[in-house]
Structures are given as structure tokens and as C-alpha cells.
C-alpha atoms as a PDB file:
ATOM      1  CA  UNK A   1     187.544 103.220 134.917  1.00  0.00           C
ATOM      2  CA  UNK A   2     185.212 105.494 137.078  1.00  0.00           C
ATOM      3  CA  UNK A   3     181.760 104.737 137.647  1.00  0.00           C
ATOM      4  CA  UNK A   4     180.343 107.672 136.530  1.00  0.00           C
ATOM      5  CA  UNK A   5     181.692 107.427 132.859  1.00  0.00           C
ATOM      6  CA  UNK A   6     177.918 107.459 132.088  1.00  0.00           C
ATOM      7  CA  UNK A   7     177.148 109.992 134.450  1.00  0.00           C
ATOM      8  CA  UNK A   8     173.968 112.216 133.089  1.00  0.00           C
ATOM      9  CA  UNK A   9     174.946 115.614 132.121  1.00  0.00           C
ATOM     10  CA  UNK A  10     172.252 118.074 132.574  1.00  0.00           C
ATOM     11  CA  UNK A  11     172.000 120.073 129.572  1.00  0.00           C
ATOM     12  CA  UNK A  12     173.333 123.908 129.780  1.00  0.00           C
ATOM     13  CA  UNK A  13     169.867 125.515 129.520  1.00  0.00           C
ATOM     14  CA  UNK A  14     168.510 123.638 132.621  1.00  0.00           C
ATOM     15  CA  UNK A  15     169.998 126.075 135.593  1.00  0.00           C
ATOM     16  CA  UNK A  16     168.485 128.999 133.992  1.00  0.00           C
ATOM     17  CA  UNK A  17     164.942 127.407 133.503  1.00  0.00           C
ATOM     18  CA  UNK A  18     165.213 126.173 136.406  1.00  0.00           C
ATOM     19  CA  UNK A  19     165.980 129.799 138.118  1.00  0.00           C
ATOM     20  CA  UNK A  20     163.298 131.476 135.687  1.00  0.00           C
ATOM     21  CA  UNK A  21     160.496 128.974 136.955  1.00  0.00           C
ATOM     22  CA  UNK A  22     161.619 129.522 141.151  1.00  0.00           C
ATOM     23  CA  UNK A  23     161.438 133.542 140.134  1.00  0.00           C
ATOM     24  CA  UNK A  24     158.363 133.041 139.352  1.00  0.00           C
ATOM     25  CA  UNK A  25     156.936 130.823 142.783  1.00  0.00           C
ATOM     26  CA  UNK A  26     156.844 127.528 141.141  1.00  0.00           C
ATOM     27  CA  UNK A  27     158.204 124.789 143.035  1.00  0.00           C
ATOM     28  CA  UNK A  28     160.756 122.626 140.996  1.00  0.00           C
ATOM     29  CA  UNK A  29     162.359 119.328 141.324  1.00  0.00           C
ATOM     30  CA  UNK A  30     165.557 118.198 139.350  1.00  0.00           C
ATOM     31  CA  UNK A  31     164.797 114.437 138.775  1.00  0.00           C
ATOM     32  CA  UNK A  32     166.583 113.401 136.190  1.00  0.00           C
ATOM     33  CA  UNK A  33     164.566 110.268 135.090  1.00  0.00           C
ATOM     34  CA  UNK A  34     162.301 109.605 133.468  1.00  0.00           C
ATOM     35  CA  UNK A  35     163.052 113.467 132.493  1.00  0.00           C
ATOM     36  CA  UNK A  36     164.464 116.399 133.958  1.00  0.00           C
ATOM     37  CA  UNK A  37     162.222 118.680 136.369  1.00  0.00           C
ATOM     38  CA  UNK A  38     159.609 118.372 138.337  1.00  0.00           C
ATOM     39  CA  UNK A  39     157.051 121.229 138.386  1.00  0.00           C
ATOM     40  CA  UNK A  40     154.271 122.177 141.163  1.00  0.00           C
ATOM     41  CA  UNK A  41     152.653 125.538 140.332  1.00  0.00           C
ATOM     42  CA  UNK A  42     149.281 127.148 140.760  1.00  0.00           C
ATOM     43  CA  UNK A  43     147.179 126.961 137.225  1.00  0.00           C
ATOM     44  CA  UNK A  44     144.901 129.919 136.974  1.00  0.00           C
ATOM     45  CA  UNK A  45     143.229 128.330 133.743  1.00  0.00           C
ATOM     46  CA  UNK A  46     142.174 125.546 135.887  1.00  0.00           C
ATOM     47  CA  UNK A  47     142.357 126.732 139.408  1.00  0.00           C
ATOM     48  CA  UNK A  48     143.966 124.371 141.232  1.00  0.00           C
ATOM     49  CA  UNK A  49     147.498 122.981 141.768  1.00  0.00           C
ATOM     50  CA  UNK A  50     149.319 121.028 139.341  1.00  0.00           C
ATOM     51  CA  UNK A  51     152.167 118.475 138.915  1.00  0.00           C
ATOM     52  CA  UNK A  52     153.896 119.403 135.293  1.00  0.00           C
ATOM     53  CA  UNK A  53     157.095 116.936 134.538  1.00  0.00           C
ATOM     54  CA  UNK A  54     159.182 119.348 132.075  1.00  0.00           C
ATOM     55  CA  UNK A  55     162.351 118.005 129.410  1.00  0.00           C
ATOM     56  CA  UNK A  56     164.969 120.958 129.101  1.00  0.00           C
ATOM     57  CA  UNK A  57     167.276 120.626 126.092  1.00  0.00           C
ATOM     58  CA  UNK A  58     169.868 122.505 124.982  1.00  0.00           C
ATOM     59  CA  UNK A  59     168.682 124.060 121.089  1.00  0.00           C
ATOM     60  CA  UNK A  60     170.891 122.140 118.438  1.00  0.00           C
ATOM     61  CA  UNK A  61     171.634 121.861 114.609  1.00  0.00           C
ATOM     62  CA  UNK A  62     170.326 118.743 112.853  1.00  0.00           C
ATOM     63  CA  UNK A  63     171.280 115.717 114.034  1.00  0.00           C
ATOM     64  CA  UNK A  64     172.592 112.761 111.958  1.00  0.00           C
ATOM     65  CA  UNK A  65     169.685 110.816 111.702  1.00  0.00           C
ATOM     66  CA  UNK A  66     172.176 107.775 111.719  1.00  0.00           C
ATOM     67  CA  UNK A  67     173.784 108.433 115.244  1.00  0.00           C
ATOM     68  CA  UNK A  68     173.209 105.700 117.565  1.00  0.00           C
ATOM     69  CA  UNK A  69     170.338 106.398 120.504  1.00  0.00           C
ATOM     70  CA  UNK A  70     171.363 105.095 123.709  1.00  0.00           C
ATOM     71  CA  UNK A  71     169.026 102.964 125.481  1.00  0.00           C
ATOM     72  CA  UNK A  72     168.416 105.954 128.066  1.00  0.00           C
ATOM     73  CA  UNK A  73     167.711 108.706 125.576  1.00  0.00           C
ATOM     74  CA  UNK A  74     165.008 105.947 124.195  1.00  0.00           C
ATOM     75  CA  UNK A  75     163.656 105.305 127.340  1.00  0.00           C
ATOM     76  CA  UNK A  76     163.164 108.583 128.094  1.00  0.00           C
ATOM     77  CA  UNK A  77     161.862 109.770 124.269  1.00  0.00           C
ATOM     78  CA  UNK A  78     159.245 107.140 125.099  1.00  0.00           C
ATOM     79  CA  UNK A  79     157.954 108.635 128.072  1.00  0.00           C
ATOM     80  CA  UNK A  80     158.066 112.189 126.667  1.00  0.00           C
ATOM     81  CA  UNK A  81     155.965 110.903 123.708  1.00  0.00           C
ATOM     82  CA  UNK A  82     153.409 108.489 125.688  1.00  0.00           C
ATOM     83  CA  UNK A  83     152.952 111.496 128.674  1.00  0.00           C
ATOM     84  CA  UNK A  84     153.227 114.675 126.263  1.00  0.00           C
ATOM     85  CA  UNK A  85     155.890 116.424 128.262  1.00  0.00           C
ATOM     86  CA  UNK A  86     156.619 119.668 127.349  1.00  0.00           C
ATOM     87  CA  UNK A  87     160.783 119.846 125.914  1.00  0.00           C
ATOM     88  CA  UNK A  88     161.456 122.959 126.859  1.00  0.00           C
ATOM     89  CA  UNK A  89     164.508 124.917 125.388  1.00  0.00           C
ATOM     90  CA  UNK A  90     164.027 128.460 127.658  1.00  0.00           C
ATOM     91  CA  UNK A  91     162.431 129.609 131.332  1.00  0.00           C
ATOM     92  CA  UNK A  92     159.867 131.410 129.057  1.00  0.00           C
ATOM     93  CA  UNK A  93     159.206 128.275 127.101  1.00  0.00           C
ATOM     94  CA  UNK A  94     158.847 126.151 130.790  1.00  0.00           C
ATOM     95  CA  UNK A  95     156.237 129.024 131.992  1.00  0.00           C
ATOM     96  CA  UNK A  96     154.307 128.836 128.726  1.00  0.00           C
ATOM     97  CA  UNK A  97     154.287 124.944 128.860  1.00  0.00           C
ATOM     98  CA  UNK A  98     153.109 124.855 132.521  1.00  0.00           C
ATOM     99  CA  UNK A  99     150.097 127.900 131.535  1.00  0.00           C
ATOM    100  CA  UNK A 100     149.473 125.765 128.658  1.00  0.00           C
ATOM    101  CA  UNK A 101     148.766 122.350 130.651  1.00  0.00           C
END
């Protein structure tokens, strides 16, 4: 069996958000954990630099509220809830999060 059976997939939206927010001069990291980008970008609402963490997901139907979360997805809902991260679903949803913050 190969060790990267549980290899993270990055969800499909991520390498356009992740183009959309370079375009625009913003700095980003893919980290992966504890979610997926790393932002550092200039806000103009608070003039000065800022670090932004950012969650891209891919949009979906429901979800059977029965499926099984693995430990990693709750590890990582947890620190979206207790930090507020953003889930963003688009590169205009990421710049509209990081204006926002």
C-alpha cells in the first residue's frame, strides 16, 4: 500500500484563487494545514499589511449529514470556526474576504 493513500487533495477551485489573488499583488502561500492558503496583502481599510489564512472549497450539493468526518476535516473545521477563516469558493470571493478582514 502507498503512503500517500491519504494524501490531501487540494480542491479544484484552489489554482484559480490562487492565480486570481497573485493577479492581483497579494502574496500567497499553499499550506495545507491547518487550512489551505496563506495570504499577505496590503489592507487599504486599515492601512497596513496583513496576514489572512483563507479555506478554498470546491461548491457542492448537500451533504449526507450522516457521512463520517475524518479526524482531519474536524481538525481543521475547528480551526476555521475558533479563527473565523474566510471558506472561500472563488478568486473574487478570496479578494472580498481579504478587503473584508
Amino acid at each position: 500500500m502507498s503512503w500517500n493513500r491519504y494524501a490531501k487533495k487540494p480542491d479544484t477551485t484552489q489554482a484559480d484563487i490562487v492565480k486570481g489573488l497573485r493577479d492581483a499583488g497579494i502574496q500567497v502561500w499553499i499550506i495545507g494545514k491547518p487550512c489551505d492558503l496563506l495570504c499577505y496583502y496590503w489592507s487599504n481599510r486599515l492601512r497596513e499589511y496583513r496576514w489572512q489564512p483563507l479555506e478554498a472549497k470546491t461548491p457542492h450539493g448537500k451533504r449526507d449529514p450522516k457521512a463520517v468526518v475524518d479526524p482531519r476535516q474536524k481538525e481543521q473545521i475547528e480551526f476555521i470556526q475558533r479563527t473565523g477563516t474566510p471558506i472561500v469558493l472563488t478568486a473574487q470571493q478570496a479578494l472580498a474576504a481579504l478587503e473584508a478582514a
